[in-house]
Protein backbone atom coordinates (compact mmCIF):
# COMPACT_ATOMS: atom_id res chain seq x y z
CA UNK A 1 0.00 0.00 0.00
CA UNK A 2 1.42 3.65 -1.02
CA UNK A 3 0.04 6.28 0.95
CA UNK A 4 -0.19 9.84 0.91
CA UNK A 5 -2.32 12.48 3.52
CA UNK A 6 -4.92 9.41 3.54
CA UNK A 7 -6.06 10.19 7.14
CA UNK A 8 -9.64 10.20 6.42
CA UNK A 9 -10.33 6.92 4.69
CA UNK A 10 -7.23 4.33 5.52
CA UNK A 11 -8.78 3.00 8.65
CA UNK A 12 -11.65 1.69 7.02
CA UNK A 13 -9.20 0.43 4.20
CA UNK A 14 -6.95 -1.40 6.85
CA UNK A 15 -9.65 -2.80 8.50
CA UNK A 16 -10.97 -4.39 5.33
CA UNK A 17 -7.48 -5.84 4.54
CA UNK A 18 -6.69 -6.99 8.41
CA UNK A 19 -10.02 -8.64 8.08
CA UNK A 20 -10.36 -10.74 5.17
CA UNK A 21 -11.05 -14.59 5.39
CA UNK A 22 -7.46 -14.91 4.14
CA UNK A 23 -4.86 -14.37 6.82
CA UNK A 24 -1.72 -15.41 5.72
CA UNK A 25 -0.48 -11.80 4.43
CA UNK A 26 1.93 -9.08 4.68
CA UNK A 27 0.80 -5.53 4.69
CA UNK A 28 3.43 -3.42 3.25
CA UNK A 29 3.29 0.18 3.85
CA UNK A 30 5.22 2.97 2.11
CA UNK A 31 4.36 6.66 3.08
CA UNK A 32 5.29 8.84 0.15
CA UNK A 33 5.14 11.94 2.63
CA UNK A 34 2.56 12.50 3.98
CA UNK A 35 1.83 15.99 6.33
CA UNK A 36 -1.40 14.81 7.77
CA UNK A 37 -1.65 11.81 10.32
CA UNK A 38 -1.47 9.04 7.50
CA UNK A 39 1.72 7.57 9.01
CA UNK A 40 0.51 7.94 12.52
CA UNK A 41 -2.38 5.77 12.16
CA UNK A 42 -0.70 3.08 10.07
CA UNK A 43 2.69 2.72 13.15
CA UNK A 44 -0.38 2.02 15.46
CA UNK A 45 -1.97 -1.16 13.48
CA UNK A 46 1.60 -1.85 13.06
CA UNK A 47 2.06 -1.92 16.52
CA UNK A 48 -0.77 -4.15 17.13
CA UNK A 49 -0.47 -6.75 14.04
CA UNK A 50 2.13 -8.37 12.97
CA UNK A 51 1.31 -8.49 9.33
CA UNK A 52 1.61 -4.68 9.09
CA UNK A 53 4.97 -3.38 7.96
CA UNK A 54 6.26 -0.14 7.39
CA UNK A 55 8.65 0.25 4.36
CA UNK A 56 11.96 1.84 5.88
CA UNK A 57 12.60 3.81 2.49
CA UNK A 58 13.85 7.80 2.95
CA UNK A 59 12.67 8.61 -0.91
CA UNK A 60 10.18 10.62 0.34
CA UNK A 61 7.88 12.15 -1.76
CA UNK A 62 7.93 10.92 -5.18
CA UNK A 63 4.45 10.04 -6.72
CA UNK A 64 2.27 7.36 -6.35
CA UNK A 65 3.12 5.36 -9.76
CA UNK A 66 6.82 5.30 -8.87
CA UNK A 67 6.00 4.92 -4.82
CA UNK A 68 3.87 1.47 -6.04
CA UNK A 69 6.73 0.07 -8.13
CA UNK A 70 9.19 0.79 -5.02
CA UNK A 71 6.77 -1.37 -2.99
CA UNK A 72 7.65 -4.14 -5.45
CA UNK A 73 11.36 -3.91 -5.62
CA UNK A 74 11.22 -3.42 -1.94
CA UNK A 75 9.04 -6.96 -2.34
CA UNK A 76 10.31 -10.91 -2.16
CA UNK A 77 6.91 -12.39 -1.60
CA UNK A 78 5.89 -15.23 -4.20
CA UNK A 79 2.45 -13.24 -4.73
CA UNK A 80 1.53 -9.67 -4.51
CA UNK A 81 -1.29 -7.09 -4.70
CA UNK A 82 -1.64 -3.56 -4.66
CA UNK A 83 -3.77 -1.14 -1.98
CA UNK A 84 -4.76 2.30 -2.36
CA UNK A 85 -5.43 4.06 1.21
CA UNK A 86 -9.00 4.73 0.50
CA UNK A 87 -10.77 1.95 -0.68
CA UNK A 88 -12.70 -1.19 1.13
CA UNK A 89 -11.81 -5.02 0.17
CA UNK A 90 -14.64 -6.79 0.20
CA UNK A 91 -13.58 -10.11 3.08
CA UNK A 92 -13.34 -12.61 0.15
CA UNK A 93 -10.73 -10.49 -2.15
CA UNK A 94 -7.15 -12.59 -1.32
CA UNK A 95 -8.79 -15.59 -1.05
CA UNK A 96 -10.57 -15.63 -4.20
CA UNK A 97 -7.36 -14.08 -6.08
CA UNK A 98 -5.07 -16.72 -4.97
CA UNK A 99 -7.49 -18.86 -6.33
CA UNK A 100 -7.30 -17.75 -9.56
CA UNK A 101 -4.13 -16.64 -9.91
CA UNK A 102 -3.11 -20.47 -8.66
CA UNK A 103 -5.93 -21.27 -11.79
CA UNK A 104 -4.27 -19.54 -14.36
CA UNK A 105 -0.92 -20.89 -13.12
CA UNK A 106 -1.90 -24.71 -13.93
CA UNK A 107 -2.82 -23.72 -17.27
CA UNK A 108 0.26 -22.00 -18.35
CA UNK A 109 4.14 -22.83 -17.90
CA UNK A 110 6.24 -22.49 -14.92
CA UNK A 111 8.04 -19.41 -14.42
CA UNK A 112 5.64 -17.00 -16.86
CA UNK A 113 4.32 -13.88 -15.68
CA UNK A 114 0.77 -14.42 -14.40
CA UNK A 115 -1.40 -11.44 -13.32
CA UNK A 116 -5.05 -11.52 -12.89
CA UNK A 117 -7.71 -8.29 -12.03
CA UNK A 118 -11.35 -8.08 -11.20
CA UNK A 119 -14.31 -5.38 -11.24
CA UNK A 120 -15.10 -3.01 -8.71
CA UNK A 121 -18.22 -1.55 -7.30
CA UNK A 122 -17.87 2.05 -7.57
CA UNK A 123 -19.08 4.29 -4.74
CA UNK A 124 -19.29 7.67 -3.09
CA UNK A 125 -17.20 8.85 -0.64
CA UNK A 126 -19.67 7.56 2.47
CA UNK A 127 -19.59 4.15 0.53
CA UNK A 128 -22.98 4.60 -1.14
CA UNK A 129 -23.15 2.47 -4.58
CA UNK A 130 -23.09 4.38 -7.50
CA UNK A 131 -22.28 1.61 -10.07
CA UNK A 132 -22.29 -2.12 -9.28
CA UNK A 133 -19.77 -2.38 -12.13
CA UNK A 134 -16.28 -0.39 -12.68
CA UNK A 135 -16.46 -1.75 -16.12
CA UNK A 136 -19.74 -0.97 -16.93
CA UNK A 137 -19.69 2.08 -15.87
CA UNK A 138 -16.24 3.51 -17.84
CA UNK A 139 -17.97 0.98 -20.44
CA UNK A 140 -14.56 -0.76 -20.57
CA UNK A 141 -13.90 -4.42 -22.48
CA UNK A 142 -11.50 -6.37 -19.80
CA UNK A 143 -10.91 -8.96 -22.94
CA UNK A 144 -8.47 -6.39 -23.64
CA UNK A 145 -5.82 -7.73 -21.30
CA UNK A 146 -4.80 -10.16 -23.37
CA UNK A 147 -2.92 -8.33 -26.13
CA UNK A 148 -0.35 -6.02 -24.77
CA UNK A 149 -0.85 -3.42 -27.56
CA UNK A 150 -4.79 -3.05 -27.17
CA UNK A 151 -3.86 -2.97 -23.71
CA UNK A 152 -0.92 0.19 -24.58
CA UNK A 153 -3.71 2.18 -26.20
CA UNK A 154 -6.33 1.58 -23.53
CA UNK A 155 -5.95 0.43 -20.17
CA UNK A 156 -8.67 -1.86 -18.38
CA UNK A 157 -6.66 -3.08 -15.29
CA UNK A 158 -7.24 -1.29 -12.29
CA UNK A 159 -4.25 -1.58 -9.97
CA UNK A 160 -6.24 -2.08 -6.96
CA UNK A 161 -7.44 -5.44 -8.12
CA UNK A 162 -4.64 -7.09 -9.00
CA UNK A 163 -2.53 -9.98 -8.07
CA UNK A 164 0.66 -11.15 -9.71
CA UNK A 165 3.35 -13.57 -9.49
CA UNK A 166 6.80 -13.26 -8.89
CA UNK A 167 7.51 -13.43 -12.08
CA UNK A 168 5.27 -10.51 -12.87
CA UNK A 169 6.48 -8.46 -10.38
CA UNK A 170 9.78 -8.80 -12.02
CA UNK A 171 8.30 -8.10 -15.33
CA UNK A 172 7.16 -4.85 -14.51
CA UNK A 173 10.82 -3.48 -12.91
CA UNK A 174 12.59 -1.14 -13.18
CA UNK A 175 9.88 1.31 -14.17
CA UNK A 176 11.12 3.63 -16.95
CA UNK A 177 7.87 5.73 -17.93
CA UNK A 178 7.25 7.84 -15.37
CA UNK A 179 4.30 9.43 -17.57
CA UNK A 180 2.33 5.95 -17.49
CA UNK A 181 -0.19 5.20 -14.22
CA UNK A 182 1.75 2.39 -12.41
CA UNK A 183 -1.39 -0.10 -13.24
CA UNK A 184 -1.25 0.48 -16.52
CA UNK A 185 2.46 0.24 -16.61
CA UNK A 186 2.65 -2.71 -14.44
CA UNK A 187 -0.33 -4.62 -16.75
CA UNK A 188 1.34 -4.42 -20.14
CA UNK A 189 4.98 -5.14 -18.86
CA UNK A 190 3.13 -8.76 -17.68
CA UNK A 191 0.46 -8.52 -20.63
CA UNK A 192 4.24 -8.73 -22.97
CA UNK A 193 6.04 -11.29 -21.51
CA UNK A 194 3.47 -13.42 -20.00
CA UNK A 195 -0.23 -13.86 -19.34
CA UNK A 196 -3.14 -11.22 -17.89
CA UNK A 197 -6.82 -12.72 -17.30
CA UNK A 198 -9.60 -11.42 -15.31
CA UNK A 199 -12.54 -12.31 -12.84
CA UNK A 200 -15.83 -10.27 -13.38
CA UNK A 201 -16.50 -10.86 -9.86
CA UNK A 202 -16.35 -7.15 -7.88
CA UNK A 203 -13.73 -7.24 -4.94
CA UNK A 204 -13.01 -3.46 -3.95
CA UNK A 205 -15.57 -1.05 -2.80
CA UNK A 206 -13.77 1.78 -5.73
CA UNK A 207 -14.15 5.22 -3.15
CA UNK A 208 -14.78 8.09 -5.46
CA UNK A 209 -14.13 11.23 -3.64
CA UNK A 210 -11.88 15.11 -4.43
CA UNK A 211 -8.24 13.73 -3.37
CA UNK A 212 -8.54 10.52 -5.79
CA UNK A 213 -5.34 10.61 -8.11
CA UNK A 214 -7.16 8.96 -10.69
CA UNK A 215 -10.87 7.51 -9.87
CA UNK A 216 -13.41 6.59 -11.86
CA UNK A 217 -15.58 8.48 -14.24
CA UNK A 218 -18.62 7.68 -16.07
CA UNK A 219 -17.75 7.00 -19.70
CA UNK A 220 -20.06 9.40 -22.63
CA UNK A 221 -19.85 12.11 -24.74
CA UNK A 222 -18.45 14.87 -21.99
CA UNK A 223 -15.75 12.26 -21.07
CA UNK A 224 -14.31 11.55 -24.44
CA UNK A 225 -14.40 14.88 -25.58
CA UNK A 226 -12.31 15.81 -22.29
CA UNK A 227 -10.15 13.20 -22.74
CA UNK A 228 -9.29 15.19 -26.16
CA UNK A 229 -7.70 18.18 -24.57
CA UNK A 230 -3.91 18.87 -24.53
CA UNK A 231 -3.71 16.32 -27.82
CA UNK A 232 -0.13 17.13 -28.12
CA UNK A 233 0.83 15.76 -24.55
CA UNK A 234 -0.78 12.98 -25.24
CA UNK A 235 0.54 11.81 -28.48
CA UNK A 236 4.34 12.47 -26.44
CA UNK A 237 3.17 9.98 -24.04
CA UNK A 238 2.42 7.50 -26.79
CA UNK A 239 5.64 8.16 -28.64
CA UNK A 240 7.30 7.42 -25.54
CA UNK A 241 5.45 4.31 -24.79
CA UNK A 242 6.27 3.39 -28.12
CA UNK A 243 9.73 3.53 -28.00
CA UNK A 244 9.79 1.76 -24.88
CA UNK A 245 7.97 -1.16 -25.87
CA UNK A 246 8.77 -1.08 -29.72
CA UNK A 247 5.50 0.09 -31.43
CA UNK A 248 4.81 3.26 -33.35
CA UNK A 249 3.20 5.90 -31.77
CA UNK A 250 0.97 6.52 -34.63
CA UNK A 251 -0.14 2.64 -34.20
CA UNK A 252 -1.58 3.10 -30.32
CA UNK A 253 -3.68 6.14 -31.52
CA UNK A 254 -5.20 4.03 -34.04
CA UNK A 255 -5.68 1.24 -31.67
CA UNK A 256 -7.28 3.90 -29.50
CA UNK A 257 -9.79 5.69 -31.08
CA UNK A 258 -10.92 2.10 -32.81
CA UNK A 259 -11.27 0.90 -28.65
CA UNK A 260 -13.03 4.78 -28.00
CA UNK A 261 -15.23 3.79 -30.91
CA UNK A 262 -16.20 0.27 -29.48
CA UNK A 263 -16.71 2.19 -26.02
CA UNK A 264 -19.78 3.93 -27.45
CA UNK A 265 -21.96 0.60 -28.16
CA UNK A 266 -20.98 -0.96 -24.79
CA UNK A 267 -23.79 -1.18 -22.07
């Protein structure tokens, strides 16, 4: 888990994680500065679990992408998923991922890069449901995942629900592209060199609130048009992911407007 001034919603979050049916966890914490009580509250569940840890890393303040990829470098565990500070896991999350992540392991070769993601019921910031369905709502295609350049041009993972193999995690370091959301990044290093499938089953309660770096927003007209502004920073970005993972920029743009397209007749 990165965190970052996440005093207001991170008990509810560590509860959720503490809680689940699954107990055999580490809870990895890295602060990436925080000025309100963030830290505070996490050194006292430290102090009274043993599955809490607090990463001893003096980078300070240096985004959440890169802070999320320093969690896996700092990592050696054989499985691992990501936290944001403000969500809820529903109690059935680890279980049911190491379920299917040890499913999706018996069907491919030892040693490949396995990730797998899930949906997410999207709510206010009191927890109220505003969407049953992440997917549905940003009318998003998860059969995406598996090919890495449809994946490039338009991302469907959300980093919150993942869980990955070693071999992923090593996949997905070191983390060049500090323009590229750390989900999105981390999903189409593994997507590459190995294998990304999905459950449609919901796990995380997706908090929407003002302070979320990214979040979730309702996919139509308004949004795509918005998603047009600043077209030459955006094209930049895709002629550096191109170079970085050998595809023309003018390729991903293709690939995303077709996927923008396909958005439209998705219900």
């Amino acid at each position: 888990m990165s965190t970052y001034n996440g005093a207001d919603f991170i008990e509810a979050q560590i509860d959720s994680i503490l809680g689940q049916d699954f107990r055999d966890f580490r809870l990895i914490v890295r602060d990436d500065g925080s000025t309100d009580s963030t830290l505070e509250i996490v050194q006292r569940y430290r102090d009274i679990d043993s599955r809490v840890h607090i990463a001893a890393d003096e980078g300070g303040n240096i985004g959440s992408s890169r802070s999320f990829l320093r969690l896996l470098e700092l990592s050696d565990a054989g499985l691992f998923m990501l936290a944001d500070q403000d969500d809820v896991w529903l109690p059935g999350k680890i279980s049911s991922a190491v379920q299917e992540i040890t499913t999706l392991a018996a069907k491919n070769r030892s040693g490949l890069p396995l990730l797998v993601f899930t949906d997410l019921i999207v709510c206010d910031k009191d927890l109220n449901e505003i969407c049953n369905s992440l997917w549905k709502y940003q009318r998003l295609n998860p059969n995406i995942c598996r090919d890495w350049i449809w994946l490039l041009a338009q991302n469907v993972v959300t980093g919150c629900t993942i869980i990955g193999n070693a071999a992923a995690r090593l996949a997905s370091l070191p983390f060049v592209l500090n323009e590229m959301f750390h989900d999105h990044w981390i999903a189409v290093s593994v997507s590459r060199a190995g294998v990304v499938d999905y459950s449609s089953e919901a796990t995380v309660l997706y908090r929407q609130h003002p302070d979320n770096v990214e979040g979730a927003k309702n996919f139509g007209y308004r949004y795509a048009s918005q998603r047009l502004y600043n077209p030459a920073k955006r094209y930049s970005f895709y002629r550096k992911a191109g170079d970085h993972f050998g595809i023309s920029a003018s390729r991903i743009v293709f690939y995303k407007v077709i996927e923008s397209i396909k958005r439209f007749t998705l219900r």
